[in-house]
Structure formats: structure tokens, C-alpha cells
N, C-alpha and C. Protein backbone atom coordinates (compact mmCIF):
# COMPACT_ATOMS: atom_id res chain seq x y z
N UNK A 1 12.33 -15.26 24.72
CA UNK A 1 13.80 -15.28 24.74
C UNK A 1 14.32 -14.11 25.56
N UNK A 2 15.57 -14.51 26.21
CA UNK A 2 15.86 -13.66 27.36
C UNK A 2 16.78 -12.47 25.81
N UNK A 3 16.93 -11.04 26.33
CA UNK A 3 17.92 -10.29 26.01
C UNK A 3 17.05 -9.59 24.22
N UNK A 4 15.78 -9.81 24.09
CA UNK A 4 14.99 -9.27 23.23
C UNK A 4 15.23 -7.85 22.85
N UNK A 5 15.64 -7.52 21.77
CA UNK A 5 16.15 -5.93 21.28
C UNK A 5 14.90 -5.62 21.01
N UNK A 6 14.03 -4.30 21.30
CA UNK A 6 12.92 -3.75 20.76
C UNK A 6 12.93 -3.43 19.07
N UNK A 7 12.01 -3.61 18.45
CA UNK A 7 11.87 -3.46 17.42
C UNK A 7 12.31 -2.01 16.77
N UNK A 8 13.53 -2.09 15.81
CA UNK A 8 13.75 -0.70 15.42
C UNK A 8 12.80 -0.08 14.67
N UNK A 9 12.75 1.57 14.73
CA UNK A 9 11.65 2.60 14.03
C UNK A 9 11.72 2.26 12.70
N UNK A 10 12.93 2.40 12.21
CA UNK A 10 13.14 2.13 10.69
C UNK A 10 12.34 0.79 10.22
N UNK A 11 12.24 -0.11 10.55
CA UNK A 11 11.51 -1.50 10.89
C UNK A 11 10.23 -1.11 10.67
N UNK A 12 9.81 -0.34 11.72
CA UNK A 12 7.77 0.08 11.67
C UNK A 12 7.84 1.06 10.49
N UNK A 13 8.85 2.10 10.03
CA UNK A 13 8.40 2.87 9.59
C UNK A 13 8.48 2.23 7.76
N UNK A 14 9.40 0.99 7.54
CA UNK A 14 9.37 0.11 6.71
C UNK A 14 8.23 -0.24 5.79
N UNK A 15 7.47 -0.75 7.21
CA UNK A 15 6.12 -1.44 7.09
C UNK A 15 4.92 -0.72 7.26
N UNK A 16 5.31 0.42 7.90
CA UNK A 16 4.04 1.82 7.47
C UNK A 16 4.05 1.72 6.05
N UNK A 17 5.00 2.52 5.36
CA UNK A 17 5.73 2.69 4.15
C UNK A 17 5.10 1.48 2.99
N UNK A 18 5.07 0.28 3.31
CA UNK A 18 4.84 -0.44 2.12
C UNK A 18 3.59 -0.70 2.19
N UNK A 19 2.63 -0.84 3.59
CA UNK A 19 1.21 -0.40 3.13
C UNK A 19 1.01 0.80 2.82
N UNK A 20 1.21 1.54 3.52
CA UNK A 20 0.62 2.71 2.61
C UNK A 20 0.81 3.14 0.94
N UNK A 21 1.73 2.53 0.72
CA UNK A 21 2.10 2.48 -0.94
C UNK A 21 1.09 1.11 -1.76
N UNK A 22 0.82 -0.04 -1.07
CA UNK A 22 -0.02 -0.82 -0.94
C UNK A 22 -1.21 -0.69 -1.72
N UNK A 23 -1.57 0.89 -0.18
CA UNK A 23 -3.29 1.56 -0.23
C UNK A 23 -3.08 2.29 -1.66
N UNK A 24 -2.26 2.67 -1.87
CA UNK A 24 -1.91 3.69 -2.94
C UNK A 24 -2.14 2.66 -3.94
N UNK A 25 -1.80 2.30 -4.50
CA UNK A 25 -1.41 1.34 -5.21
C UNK A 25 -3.10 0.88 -5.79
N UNK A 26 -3.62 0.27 -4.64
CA UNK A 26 -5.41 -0.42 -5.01
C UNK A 26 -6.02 1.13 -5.10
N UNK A 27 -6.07 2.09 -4.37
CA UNK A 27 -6.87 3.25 -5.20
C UNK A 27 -6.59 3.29 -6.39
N UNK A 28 -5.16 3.70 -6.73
CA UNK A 28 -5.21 3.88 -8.02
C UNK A 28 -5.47 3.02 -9.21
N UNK A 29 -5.25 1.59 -9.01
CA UNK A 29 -5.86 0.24 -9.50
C UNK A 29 -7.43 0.57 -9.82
N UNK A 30 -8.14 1.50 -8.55
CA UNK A 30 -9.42 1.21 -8.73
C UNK A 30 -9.89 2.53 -9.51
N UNK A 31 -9.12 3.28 -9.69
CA UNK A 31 -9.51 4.90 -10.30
C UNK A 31 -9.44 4.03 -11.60
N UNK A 32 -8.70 3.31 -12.37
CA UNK A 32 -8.22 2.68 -13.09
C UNK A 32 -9.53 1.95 -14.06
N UNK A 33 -9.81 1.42 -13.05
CA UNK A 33 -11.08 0.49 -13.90
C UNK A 33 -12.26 1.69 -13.73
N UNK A 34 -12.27 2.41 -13.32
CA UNK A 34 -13.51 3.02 -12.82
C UNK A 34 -13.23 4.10 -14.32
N UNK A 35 -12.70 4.21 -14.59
CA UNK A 35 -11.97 5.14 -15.71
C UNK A 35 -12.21 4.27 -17.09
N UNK A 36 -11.57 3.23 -17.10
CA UNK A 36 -12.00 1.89 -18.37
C UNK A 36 -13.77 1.97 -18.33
N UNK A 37 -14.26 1.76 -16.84
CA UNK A 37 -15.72 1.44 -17.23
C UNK A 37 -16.65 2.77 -17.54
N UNK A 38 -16.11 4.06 -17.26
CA UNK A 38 -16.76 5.31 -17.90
C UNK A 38 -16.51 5.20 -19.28
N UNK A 39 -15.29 4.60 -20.11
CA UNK A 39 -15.02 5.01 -21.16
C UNK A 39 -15.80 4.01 -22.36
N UNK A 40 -16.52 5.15 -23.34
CA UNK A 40 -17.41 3.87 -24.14
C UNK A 40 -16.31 2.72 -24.80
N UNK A 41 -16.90 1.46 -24.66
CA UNK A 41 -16.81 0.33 -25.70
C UNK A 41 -17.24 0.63 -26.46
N UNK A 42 -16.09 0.40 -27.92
CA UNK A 42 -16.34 0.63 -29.33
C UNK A 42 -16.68 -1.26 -30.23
């Protein structure tokens, strides 16, 4: 399409932003179980 606006920063920095909270997100998910499976079953 003719007259294409470049993609605004706020836009990339959006979508940086929600993966990286994402990545955050499954580490700590995985500290999570890794934490349940150190802890004895009673």
C-alpha cells in the first residue's frame, strides 16, 4: 500500500515489553514447580 506510516517505537517497545514479561512470567512459573518438586510430599 502506497503512503505506509513506519511502525511507531511505542508499538516495538509494546511488544518488547510483553515478551519480556512473558519470559518473566515462565521463569518464574518454572522456579515454581522446581520449588513444589524440592519440597517433601507428605
Amino acid at each position: 500500500m502506497k503512503g505506509s506510516k513506519p511502525v511507531p517505537s511505542g508499538w516495538v517497545m509494546g511488544i518488547n515489553r510483553l515478551f519480556t514479561s512473558a519470559r518473566l512470567h515462565q521463569a518464574k512459573g518454572l522456579l515454581f514447580s522446581m520449588r513444589k518438586v524440592q519440597r517433601p510430599t507428605t
